[in-house]
C-alpha atoms as a PDB file:
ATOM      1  CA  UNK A   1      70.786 -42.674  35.266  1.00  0.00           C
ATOM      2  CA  UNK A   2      68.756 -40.721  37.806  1.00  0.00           C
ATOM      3  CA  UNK A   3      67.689 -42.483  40.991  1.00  0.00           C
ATOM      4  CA  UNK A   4      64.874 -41.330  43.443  1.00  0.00           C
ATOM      5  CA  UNK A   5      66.936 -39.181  46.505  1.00  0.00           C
ATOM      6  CA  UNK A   6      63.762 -39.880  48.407  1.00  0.00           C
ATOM      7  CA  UNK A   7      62.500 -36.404  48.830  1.00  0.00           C
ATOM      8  CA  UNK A   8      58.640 -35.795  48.180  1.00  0.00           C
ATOM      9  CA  UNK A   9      58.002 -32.000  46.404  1.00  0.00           C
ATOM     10  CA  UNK A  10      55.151 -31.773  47.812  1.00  0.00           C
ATOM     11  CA  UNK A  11      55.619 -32.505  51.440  1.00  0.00           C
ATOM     12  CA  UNK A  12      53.773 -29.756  53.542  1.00  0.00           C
ATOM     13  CA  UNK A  13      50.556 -30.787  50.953  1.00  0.00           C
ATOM     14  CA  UNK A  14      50.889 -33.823  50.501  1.00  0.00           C
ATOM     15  CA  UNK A  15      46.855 -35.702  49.713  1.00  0.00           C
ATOM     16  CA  UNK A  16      45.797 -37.448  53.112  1.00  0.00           C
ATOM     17  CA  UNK A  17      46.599 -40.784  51.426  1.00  0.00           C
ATOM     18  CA  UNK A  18      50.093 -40.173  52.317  1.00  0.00           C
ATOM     19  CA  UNK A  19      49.590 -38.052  55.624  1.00  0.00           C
ATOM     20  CA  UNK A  20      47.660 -41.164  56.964  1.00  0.00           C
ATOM     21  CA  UNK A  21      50.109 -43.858  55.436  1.00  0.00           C
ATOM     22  CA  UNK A  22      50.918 -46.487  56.895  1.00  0.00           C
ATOM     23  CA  UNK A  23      47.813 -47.874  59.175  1.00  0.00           C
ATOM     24  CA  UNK A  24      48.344 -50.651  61.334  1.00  0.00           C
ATOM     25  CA  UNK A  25      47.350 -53.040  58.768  1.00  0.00           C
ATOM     26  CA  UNK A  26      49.722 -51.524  56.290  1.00  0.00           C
ATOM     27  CA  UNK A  27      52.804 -54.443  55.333  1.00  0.00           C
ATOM     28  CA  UNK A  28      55.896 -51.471  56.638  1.00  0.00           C
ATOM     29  CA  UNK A  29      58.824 -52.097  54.129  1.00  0.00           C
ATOM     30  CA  UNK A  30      62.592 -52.734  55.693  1.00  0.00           C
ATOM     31  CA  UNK A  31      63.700 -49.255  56.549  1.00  0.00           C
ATOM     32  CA  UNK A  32      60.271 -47.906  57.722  1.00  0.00           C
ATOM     33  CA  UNK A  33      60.909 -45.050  60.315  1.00  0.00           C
ATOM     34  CA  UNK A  34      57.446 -45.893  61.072  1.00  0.00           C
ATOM     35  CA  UNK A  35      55.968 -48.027  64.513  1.00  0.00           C
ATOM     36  CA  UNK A  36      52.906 -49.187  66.479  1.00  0.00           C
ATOM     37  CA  UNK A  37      51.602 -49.774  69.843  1.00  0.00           C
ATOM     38  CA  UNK A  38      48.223 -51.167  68.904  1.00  0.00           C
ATOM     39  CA  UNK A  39      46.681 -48.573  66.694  1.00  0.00           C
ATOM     40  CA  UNK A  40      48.804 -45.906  67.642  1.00  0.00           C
ATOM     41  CA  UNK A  41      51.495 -45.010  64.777  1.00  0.00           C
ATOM     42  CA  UNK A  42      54.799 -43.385  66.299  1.00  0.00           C
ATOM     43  CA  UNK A  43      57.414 -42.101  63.992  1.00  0.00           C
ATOM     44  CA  UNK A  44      58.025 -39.286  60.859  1.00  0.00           C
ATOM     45  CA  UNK A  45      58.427 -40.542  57.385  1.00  0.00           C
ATOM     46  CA  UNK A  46      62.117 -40.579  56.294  1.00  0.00           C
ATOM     47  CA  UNK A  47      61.966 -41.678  52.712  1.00  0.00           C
ATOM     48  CA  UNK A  48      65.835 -42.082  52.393  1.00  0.00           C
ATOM     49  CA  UNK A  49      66.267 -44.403  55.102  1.00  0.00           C
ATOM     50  CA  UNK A  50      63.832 -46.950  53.106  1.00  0.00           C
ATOM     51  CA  UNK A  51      66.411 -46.915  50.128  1.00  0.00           C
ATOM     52  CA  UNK A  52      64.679 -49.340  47.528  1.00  0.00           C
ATOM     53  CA  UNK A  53      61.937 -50.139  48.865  1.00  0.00           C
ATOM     54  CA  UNK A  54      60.642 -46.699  49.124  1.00  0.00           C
ATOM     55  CA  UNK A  55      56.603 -46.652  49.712  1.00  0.00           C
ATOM     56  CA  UNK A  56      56.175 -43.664  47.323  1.00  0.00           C
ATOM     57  CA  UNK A  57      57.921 -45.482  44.680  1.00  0.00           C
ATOM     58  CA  UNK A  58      55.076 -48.331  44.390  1.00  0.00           C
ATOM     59  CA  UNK A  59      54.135 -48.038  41.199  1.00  0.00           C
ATOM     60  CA  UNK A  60      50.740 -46.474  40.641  1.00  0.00           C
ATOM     61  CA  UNK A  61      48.227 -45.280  37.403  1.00  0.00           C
ATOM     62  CA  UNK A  62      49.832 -42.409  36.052  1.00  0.00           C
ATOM     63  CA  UNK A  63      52.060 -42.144  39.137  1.00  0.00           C
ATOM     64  CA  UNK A  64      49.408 -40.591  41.328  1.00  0.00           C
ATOM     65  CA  UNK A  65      49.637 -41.404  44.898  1.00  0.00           C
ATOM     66  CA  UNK A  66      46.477 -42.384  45.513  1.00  0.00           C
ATOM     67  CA  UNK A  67      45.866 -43.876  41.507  1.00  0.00           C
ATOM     68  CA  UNK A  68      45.495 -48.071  41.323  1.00  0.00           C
ATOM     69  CA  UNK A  69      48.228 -49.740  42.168  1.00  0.00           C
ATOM     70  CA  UNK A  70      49.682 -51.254  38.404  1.00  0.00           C
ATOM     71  CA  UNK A  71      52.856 -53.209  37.659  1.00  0.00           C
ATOM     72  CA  UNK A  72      55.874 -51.756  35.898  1.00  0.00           C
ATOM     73  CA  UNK A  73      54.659 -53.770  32.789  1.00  0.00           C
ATOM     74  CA  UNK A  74      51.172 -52.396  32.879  1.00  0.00           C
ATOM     75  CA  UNK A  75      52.539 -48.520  33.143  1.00  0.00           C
ATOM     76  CA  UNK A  76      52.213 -48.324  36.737  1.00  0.00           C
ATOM     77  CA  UNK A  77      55.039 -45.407  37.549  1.00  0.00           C
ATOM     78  CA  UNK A  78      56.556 -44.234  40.849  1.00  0.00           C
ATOM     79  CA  UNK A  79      54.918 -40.763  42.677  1.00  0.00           C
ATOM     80  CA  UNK A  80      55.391 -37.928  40.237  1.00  0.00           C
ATOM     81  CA  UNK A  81      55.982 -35.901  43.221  1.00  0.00           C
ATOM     82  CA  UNK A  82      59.559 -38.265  44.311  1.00  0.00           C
ATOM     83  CA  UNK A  83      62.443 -35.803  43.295  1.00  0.00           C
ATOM     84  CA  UNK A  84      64.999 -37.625  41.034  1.00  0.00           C
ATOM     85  CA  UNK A  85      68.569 -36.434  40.735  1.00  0.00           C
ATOM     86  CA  UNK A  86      72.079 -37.786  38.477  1.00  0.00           C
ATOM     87  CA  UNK A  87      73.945 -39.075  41.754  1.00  0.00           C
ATOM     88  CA  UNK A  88      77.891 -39.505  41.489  1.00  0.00           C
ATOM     89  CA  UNK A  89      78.718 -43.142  40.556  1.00  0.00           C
ATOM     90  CA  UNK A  90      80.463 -44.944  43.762  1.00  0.00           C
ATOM     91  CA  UNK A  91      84.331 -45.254  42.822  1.00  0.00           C
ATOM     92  CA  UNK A  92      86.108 -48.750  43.292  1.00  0.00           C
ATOM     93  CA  UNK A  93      89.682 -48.980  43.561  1.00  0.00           C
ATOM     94  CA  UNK A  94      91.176 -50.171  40.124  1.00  0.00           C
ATOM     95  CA  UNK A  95      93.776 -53.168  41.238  1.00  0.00           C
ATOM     96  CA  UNK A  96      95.469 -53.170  37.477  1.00  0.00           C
ATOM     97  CA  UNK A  97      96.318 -49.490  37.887  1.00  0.00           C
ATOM     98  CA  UNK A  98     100.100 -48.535  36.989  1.00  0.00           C
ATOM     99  CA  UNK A  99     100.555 -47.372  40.751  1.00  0.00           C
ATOM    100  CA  UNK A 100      99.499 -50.216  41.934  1.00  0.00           C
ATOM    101  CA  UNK A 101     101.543 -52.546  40.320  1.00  0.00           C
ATOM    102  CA  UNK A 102     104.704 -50.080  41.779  1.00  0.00           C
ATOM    103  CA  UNK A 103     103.120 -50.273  45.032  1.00  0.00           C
ATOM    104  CA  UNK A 104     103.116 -54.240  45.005  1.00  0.00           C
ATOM    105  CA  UNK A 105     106.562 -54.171  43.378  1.00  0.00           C
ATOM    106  CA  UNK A 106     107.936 -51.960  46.292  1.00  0.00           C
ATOM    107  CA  UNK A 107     106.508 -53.971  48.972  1.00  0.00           C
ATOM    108  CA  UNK A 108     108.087 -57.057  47.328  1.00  0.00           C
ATOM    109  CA  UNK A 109     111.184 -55.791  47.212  1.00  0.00           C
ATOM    110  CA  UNK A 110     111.092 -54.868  50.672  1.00  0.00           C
ATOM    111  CA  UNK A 111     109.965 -58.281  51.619  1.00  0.00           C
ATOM    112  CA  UNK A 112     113.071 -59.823  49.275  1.00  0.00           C
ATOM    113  CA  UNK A 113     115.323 -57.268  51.098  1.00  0.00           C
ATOM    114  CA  UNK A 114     115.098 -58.328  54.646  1.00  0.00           C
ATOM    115  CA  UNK A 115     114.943 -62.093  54.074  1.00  0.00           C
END
């Protein structure tokens, strides 16, 4: 299943919507690279360090960035401009695997050897 890699296609012209996101008054999500001192904003936006909770992936009207905000159930969508890419599923170690079981039966023969 594709996930968002948190790139935006259209960076460089991006509408002002997102240039001026977030404003002081703005909720910033857990992983913003985003800060303020008073009404100063300091910071670049790094979509991939906000994982999940991604701004651009609020779901909007027809996935424009600056359409209504609409739940997933109402056919809000994410920015059409977030790439999307198949990433490699994380591999966990199989414990019932054949080499494992010689592993463990090596090790407990080892153990049984020196007792």
């Amino acid at each position: 299943m594709p996930e968002c890699i948190g790139i935006c296609s259209v960076y460089s012209s991006r509408p002002d919507l997102c240039r001026e996101y977030p404003q002081p008054e703005d909720l910033l999500h857990p992983g913003c690279t985003f800060s303020f001192s008073g009404q100063e904003r300091h910071g670049e936006c790094d979509p991939r360090s906000c994982q999940e909770s991604i701004c651009c992936n609020a779901p909007r009207q027809w996935g424009e960035p600056e359409g209504v905000p609409l739940a997933v159930e109402e056919g809000g969508e994410p920015c059409k401009h977030l790439k999307w890419a198949d990433l490699p599923e994380e591999k966990i170690a199989d414990d019932t695997s054949e080499e494992t079981a010689d592993y463990y039966d090596v090790l407990t023969s080892l153990r049984t050897d020196h007792v």
